[in-house]
C-alpha atoms as a PDB file:
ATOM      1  CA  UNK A   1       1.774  -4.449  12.874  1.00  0.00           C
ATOM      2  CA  UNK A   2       0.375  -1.613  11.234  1.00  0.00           C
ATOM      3  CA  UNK A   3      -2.223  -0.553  14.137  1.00  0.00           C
ATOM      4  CA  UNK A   4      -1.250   2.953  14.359  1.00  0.00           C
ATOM      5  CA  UNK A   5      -2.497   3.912  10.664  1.00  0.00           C
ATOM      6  CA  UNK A   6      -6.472   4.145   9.593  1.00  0.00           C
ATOM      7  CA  UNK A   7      -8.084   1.450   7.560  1.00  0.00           C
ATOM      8  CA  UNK A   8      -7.227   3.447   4.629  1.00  0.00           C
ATOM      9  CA  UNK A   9      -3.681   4.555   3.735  1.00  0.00           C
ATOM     10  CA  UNK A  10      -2.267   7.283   1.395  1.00  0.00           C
ATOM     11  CA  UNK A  11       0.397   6.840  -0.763  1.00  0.00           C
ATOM     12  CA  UNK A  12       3.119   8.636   1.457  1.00  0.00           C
ATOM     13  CA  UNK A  13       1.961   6.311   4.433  1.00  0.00           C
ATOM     14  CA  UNK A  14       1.908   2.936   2.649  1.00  0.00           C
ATOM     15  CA  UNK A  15       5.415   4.357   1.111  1.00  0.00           C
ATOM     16  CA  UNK A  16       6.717   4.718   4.994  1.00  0.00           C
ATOM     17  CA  UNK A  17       5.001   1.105   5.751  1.00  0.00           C
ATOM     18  CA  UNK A  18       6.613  -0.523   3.019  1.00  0.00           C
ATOM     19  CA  UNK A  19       9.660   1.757   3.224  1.00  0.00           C
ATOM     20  CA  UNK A  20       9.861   2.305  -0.678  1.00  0.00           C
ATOM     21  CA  UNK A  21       9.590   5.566  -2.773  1.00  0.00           C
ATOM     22  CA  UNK A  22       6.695   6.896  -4.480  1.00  0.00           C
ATOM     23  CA  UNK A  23       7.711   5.415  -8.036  1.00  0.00           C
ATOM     24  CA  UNK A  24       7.959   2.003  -6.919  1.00  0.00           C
ATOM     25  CA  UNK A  25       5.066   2.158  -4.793  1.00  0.00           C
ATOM     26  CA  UNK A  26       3.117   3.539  -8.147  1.00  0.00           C
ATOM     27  CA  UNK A  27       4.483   0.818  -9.967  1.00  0.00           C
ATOM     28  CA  UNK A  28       3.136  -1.604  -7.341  1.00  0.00           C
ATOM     29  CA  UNK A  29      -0.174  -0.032  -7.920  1.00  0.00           C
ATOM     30  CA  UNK A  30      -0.021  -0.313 -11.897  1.00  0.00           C
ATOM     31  CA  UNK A  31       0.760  -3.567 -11.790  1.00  0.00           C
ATOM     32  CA  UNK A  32      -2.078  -4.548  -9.507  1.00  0.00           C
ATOM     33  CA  UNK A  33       0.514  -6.212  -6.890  1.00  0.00           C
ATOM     34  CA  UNK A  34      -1.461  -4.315  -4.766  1.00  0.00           C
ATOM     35  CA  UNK A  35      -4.993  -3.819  -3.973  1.00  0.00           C
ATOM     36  CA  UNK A  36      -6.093   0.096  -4.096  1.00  0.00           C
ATOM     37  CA  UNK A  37      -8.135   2.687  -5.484  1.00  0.00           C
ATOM     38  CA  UNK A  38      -8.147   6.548  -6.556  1.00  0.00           C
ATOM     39  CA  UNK A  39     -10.625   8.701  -5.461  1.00  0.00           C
ATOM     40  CA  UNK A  40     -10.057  11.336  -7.721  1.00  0.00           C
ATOM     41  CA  UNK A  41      -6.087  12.308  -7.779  1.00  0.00           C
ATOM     42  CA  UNK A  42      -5.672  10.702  -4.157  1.00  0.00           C
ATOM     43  CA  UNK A  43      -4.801   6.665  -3.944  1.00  0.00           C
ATOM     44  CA  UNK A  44      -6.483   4.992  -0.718  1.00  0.00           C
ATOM     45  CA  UNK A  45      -5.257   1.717  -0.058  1.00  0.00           C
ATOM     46  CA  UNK A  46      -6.609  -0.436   2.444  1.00  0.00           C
ATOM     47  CA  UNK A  47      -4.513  -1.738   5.658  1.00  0.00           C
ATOM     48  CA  UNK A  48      -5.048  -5.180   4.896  1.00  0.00           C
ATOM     49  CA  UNK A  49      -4.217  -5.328   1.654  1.00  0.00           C
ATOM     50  CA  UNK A  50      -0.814  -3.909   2.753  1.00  0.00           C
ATOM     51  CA  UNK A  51      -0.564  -6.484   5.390  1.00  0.00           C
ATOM     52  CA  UNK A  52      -1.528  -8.960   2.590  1.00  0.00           C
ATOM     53  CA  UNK A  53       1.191  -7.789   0.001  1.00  0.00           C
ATOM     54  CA  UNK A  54       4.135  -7.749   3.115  1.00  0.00           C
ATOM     55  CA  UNK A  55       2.525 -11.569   3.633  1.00  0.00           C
ATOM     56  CA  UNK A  56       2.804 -12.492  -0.183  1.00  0.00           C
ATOM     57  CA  UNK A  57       6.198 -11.070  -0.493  1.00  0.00           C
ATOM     58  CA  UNK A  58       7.876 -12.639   2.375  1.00  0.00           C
ATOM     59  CA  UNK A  59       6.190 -15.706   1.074  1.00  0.00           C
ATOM     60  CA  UNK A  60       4.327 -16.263   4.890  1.00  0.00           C
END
């Protein structure tokens, strides 16, 4: 599904993966829907726990 993206996306690719914008995606992220963290400015958020939230959400 997503095997053409590292283990660790950025915000701009998880936004293309989950084809939302950056303010819903951050709101995602605040409310701890989904699992990430920042290094520094930069959020990295890991493959499978996109995977994961696409499961959760399409109630698989």
């Amino acid at each position: 599904m997503l095997e053409r993206y590292d283990d660790l996306l950025t915000a701009e690719e998880a936004c293309e993966v989950l084809k939302i914008g950056k303010n819903r995606l951050y709101a995602i992220l605040a409310a701890k829907e989904l699992k990430a963290y920042r290094n520094g400015r930069v959020w990295r958020i890991p493959r499978l726990a996109v995977e994961a939230y696409i499961r959760a959400q399409a109630n698989l």
